[in-house]
PDB file of N, CA and C in Angstrom:
ATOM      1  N   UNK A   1      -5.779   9.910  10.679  1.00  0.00           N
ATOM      2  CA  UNK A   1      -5.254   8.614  10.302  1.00  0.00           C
ATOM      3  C   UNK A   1      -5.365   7.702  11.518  1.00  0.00           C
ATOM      4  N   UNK A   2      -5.993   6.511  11.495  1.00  0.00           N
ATOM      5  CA  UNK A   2      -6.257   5.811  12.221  1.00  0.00           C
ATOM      6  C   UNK A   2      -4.923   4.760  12.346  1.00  0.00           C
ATOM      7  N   UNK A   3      -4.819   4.156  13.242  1.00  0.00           N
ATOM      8  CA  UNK A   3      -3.746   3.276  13.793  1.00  0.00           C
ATOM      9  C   UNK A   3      -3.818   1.653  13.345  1.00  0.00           C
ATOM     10  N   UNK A   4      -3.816   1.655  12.227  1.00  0.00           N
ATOM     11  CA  UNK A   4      -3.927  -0.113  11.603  1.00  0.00           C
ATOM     12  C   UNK A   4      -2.913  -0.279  11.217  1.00  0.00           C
ATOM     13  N   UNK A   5      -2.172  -1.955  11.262  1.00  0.00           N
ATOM     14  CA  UNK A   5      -0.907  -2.160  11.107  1.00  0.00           C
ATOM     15  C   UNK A   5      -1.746  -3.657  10.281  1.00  0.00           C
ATOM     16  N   UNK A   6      -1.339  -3.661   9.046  1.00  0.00           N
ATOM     17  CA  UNK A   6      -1.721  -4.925   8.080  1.00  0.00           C
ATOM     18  C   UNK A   6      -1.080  -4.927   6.872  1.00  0.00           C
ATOM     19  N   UNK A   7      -0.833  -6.313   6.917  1.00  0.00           N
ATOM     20  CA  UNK A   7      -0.343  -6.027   5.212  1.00  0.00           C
ATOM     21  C   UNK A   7      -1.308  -6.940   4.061  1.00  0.00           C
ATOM     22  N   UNK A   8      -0.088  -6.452   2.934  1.00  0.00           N
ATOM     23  CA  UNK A   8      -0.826  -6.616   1.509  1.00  0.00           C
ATOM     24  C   UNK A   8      -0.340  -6.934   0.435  1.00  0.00           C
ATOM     25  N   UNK A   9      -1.001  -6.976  -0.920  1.00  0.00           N
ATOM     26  CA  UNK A   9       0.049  -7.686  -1.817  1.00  0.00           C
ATOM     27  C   UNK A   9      -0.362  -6.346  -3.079  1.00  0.00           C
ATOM     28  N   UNK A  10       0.631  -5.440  -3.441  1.00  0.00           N
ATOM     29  CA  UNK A  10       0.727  -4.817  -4.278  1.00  0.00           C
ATOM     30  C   UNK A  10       0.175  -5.417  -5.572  1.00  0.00           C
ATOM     31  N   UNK A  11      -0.500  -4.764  -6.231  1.00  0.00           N
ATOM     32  CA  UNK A  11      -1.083  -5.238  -7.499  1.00  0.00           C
ATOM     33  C   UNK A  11      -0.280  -4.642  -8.852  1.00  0.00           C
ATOM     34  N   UNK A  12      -0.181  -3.499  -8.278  1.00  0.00           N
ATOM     35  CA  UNK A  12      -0.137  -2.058  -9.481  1.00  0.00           C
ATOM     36  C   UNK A  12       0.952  -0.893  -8.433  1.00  0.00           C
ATOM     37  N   UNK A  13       1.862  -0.625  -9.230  1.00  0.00           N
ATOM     38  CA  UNK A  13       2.295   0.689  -8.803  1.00  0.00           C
ATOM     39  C   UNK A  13       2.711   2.106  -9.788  1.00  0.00           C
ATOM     40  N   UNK A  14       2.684   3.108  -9.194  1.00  0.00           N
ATOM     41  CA  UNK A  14       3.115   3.986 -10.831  1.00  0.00           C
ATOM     42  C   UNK A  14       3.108   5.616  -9.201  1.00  0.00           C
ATOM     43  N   UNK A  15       3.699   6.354 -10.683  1.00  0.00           N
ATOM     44  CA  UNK A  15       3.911   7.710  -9.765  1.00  0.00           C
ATOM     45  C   UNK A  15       3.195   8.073  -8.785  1.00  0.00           C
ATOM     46  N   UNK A  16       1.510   7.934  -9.462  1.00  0.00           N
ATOM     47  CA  UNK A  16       0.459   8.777  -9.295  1.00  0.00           C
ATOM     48  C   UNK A  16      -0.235   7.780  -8.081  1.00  0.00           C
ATOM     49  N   UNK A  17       0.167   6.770  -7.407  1.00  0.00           N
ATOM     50  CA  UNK A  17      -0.620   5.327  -6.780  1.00  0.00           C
ATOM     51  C   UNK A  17      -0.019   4.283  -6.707  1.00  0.00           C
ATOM     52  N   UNK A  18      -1.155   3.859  -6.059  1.00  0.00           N
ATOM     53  CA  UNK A  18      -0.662   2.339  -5.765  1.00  0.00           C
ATOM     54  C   UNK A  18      -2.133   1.316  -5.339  1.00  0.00           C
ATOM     55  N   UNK A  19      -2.326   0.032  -6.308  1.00  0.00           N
ATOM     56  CA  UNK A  19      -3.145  -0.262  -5.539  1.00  0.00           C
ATOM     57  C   UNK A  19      -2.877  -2.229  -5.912  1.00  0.00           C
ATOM     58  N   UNK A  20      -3.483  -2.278  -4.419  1.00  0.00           N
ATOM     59  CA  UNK A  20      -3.342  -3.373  -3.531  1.00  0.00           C
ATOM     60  C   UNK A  20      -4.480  -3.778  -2.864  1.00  0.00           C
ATOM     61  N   UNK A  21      -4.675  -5.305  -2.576  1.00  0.00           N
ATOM     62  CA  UNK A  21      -5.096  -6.266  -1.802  1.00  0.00           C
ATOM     63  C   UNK A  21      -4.699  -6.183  -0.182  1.00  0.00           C
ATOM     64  N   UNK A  22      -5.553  -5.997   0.715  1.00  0.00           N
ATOM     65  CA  UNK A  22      -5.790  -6.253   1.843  1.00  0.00           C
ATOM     66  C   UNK A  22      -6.668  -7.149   2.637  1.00  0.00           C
ATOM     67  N   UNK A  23      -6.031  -7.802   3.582  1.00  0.00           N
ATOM     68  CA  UNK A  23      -7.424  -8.612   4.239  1.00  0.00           C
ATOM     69  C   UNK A  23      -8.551  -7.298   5.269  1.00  0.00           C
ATOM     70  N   UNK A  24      -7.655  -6.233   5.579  1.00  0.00           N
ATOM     71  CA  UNK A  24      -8.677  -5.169   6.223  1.00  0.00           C
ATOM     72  C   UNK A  24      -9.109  -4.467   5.219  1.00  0.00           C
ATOM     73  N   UNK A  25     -10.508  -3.639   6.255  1.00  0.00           N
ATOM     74  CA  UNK A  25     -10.820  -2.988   5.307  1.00  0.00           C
ATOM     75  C   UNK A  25     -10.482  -1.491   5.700  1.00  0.00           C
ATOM     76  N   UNK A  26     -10.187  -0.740   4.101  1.00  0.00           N
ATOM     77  CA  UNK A  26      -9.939   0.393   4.111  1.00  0.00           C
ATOM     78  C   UNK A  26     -11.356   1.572   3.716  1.00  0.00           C
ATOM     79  N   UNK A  27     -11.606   2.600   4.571  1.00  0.00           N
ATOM     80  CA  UNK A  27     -12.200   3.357   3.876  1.00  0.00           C
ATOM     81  C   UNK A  27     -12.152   4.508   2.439  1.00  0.00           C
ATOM     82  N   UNK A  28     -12.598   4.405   1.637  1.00  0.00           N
ATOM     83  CA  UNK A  28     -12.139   5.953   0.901  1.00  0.00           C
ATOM     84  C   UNK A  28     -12.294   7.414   1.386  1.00  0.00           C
ATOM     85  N   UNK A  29     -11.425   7.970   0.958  1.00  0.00           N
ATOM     86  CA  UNK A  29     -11.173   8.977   1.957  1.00  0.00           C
ATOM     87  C   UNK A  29     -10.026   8.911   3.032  1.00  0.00           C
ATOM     88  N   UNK A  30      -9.843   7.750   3.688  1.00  0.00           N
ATOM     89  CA  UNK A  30      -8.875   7.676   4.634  1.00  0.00           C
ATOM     90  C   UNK A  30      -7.155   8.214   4.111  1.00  0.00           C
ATOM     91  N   UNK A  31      -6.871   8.681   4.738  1.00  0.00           N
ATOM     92  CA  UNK A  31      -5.155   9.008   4.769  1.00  0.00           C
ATOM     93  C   UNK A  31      -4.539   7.795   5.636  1.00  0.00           C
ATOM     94  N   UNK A  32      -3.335   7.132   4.608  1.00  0.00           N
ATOM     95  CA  UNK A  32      -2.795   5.859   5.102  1.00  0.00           C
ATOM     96  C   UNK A  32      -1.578   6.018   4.639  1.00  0.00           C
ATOM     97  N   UNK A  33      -0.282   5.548   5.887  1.00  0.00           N
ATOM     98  CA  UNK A  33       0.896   5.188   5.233  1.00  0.00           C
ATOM     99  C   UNK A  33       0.903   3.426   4.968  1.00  0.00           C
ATOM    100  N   UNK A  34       1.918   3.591   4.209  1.00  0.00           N
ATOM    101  CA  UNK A  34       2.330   2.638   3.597  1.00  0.00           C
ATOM    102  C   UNK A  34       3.729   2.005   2.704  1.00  0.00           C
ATOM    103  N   UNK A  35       4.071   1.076   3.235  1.00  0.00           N
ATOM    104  CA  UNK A  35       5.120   0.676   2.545  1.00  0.00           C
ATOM    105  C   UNK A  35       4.930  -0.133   2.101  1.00  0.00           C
ATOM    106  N   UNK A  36       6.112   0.038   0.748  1.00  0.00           N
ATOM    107  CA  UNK A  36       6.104  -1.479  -0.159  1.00  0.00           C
ATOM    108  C   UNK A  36       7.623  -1.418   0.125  1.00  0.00           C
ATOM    109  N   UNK A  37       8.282  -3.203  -0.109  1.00  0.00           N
ATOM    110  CA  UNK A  37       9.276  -3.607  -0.202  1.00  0.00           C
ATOM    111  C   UNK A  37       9.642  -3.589  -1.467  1.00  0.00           C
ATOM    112  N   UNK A  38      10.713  -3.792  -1.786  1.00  0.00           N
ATOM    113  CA  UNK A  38      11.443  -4.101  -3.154  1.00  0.00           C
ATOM    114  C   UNK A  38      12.556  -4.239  -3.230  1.00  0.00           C
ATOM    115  N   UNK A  39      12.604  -5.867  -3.649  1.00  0.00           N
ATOM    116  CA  UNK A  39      13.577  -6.508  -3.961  1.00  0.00           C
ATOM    117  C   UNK A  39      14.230  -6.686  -5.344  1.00  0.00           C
ATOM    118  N   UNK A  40      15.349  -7.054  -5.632  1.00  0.00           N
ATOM    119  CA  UNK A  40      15.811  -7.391  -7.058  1.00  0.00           C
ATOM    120  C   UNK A  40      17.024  -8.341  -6.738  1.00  0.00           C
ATOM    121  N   UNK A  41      17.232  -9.656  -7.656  1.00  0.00           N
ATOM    122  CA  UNK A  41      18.343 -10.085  -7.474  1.00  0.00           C
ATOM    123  C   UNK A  41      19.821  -9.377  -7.182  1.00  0.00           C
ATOM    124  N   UNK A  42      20.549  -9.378  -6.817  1.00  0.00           N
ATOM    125  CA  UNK A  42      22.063  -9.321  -6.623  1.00  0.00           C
ATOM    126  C   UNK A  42      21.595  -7.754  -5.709  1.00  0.00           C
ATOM    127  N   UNK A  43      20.724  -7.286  -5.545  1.00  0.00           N
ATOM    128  CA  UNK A  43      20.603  -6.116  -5.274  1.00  0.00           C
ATOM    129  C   UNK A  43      20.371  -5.886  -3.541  1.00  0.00           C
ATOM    130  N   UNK A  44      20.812  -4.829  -2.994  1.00  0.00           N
ATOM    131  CA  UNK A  44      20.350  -4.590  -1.385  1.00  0.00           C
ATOM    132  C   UNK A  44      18.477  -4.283  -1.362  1.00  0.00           C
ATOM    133  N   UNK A  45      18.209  -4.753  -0.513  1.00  0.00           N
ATOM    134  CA  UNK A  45      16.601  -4.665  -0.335  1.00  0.00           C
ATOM    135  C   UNK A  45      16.759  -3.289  -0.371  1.00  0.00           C
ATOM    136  N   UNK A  46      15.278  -2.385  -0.316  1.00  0.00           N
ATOM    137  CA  UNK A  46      14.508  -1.416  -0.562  1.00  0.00           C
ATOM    138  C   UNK A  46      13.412  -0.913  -0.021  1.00  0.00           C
ATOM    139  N   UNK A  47      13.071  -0.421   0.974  1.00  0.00           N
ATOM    140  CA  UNK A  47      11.313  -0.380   1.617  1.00  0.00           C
ATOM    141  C   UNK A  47      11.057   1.736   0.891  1.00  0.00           C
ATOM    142  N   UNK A  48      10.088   1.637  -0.026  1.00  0.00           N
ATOM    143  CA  UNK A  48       9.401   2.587  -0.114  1.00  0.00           C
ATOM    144  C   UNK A  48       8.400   2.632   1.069  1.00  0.00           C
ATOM    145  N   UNK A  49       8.114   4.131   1.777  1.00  0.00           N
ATOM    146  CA  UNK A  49       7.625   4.489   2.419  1.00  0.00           C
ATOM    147  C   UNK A  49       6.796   5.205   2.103  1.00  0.00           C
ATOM    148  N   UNK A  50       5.252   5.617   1.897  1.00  0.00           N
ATOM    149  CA  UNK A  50       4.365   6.325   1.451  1.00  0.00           C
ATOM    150  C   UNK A  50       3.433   7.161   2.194  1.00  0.00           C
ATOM    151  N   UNK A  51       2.724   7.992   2.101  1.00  0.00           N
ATOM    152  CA  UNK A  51       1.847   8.760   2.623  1.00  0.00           C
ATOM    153  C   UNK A  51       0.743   9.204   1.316  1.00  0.00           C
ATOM    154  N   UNK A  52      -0.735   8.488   1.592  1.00  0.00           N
ATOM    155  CA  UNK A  52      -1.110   8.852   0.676  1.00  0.00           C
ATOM    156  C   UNK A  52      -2.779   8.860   0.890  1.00  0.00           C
ATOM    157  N   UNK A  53      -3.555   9.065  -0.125  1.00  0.00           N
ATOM    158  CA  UNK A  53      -5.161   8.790   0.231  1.00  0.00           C
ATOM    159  C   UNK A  53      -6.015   8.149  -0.467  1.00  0.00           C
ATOM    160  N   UNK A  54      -6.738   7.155   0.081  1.00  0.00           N
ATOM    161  CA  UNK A  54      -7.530   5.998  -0.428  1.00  0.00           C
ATOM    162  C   UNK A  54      -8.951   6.827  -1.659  1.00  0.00           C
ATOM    163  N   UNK A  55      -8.602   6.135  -2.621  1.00  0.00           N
ATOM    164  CA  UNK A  55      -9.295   7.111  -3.457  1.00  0.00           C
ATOM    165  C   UNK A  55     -10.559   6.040  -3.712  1.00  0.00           C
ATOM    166  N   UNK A  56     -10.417   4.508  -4.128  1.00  0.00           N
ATOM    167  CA  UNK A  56     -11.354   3.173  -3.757  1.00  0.00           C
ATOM    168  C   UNK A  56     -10.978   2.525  -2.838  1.00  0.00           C
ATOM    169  N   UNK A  57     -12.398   1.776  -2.640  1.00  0.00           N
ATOM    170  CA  UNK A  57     -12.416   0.531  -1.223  1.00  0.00           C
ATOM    171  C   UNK A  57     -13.012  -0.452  -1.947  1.00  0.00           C
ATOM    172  N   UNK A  58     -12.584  -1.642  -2.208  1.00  0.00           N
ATOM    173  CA  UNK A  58     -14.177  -2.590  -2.730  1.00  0.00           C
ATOM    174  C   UNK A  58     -13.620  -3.924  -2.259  1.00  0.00           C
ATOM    175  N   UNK A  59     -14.769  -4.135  -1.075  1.00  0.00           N
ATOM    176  CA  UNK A  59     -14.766  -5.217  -0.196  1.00  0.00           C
ATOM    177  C   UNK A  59     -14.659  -6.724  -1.126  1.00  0.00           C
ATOM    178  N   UNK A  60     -13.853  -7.571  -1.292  1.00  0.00           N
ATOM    179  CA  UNK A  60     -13.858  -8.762  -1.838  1.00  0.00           C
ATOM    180  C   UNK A  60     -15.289  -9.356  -1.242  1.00  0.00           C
ATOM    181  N   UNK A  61     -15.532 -11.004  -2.252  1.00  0.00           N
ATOM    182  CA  UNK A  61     -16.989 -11.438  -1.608  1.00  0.00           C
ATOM    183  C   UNK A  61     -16.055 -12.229  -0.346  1.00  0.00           C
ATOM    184  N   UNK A  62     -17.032 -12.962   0.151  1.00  0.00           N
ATOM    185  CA  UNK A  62     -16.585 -13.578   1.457  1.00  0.00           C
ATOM    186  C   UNK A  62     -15.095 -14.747   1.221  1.00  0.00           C
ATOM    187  N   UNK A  63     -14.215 -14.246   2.280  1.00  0.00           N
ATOM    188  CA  UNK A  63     -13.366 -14.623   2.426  1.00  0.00           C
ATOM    189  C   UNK A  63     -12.351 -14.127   1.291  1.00  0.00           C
ATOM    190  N   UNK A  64     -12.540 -13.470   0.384  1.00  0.00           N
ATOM    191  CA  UNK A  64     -11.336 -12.574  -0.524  1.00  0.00           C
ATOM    192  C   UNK A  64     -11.324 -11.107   0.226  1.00  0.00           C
ATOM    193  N   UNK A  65      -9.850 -10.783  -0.174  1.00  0.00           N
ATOM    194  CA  UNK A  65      -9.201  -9.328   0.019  1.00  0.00           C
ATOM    195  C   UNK A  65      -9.935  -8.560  -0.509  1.00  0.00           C
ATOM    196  N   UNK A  66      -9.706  -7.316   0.196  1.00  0.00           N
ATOM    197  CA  UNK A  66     -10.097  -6.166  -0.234  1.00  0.00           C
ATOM    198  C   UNK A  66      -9.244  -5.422  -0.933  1.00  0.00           C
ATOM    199  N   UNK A  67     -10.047  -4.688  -2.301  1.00  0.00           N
ATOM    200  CA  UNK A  67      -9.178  -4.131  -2.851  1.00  0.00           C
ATOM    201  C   UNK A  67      -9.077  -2.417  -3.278  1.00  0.00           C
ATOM    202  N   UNK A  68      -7.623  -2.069  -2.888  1.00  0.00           N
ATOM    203  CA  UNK A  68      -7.830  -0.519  -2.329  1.00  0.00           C
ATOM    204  C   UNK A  68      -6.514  -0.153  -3.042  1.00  0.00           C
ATOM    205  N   UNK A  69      -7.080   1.295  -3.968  1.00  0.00           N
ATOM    206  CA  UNK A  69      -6.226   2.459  -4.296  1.00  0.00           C
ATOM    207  C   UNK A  69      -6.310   3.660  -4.244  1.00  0.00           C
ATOM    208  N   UNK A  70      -5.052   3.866  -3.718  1.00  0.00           N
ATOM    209  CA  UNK A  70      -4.598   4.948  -3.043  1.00  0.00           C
ATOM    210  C   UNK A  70      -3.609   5.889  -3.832  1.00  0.00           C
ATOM    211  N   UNK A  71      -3.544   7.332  -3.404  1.00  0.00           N
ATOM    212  CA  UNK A  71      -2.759   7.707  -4.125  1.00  0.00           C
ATOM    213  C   UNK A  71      -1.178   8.021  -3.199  1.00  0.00           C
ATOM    214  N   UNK A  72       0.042   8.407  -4.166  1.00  0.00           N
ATOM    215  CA  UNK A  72       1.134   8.494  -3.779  1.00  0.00           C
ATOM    216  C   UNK A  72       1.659  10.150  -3.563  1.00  0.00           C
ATOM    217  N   UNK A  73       1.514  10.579  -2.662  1.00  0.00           N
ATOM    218  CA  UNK A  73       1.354  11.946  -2.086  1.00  0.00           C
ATOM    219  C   UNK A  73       2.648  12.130  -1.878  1.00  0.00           C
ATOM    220  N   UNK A  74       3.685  11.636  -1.023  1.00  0.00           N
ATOM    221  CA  UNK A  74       5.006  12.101  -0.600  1.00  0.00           C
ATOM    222  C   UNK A  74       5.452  10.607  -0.611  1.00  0.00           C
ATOM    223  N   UNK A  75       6.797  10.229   0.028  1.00  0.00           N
ATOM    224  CA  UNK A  75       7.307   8.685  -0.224  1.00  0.00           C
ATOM    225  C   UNK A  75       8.915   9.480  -0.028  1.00  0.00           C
ATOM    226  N   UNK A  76       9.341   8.492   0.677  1.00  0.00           N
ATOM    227  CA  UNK A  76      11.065   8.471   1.178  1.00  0.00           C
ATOM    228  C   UNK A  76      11.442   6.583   1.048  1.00  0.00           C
ATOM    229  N   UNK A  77      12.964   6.765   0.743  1.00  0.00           N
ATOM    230  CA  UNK A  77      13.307   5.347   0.195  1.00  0.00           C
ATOM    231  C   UNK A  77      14.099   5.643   1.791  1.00  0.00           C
ATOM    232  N   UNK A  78      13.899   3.569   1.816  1.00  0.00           N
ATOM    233  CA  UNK A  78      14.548   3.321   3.484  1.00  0.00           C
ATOM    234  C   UNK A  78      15.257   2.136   3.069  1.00  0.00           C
ATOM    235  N   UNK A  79      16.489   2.147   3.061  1.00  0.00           N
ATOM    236  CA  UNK A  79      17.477   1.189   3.057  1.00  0.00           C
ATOM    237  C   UNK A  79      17.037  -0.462   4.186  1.00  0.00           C
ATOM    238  N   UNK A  80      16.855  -0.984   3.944  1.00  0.00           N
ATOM    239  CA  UNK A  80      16.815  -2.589   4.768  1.00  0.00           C
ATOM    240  C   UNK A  80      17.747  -3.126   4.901  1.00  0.00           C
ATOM    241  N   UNK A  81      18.328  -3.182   6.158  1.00  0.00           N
ATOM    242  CA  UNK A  81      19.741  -3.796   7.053  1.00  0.00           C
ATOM    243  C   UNK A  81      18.731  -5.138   7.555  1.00  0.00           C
TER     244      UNK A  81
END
């Protein structure tokens, strides 16, 4: 696992994945953590934490995100103070 720190905008989430928009690019194949936030009104924030592996990569045309799914391997919930 390589050392990239970027974010992204969740598209899709479910047990099995997750896939999302990045301005980097990801390889397939790569092992990547990852968190998503999650919010809800009246509610305390939420950061899912993930560990998982890029199953697509597909480079947007010039100047769009890249778009990459991955799967959801392990994941711990982290309270946001």
């Amino acid at each position: 696992m390589r050392g990239l720190a970027a974010s992204g905008e969740t598209r899709n989430l479910s047990s099995g994945g997750v896939l999302f928009f990045s301005d980097s690019q990801i390889e397939a194949g790569e092992t990547i953590e990852y968190t998503i936030d999650l919010e809800r009104e009246q509610l305390e924030p939420v950061s899912l934490r993930c560990l998982g592996k890029v199953t697509r990569s597909q480079a947007g045309d010039a100047g769009e995100p890249c778009e990459v799914a991955a799967t959801l391997q392990r994941y711990e919930f982290v309270r946001v103070r």
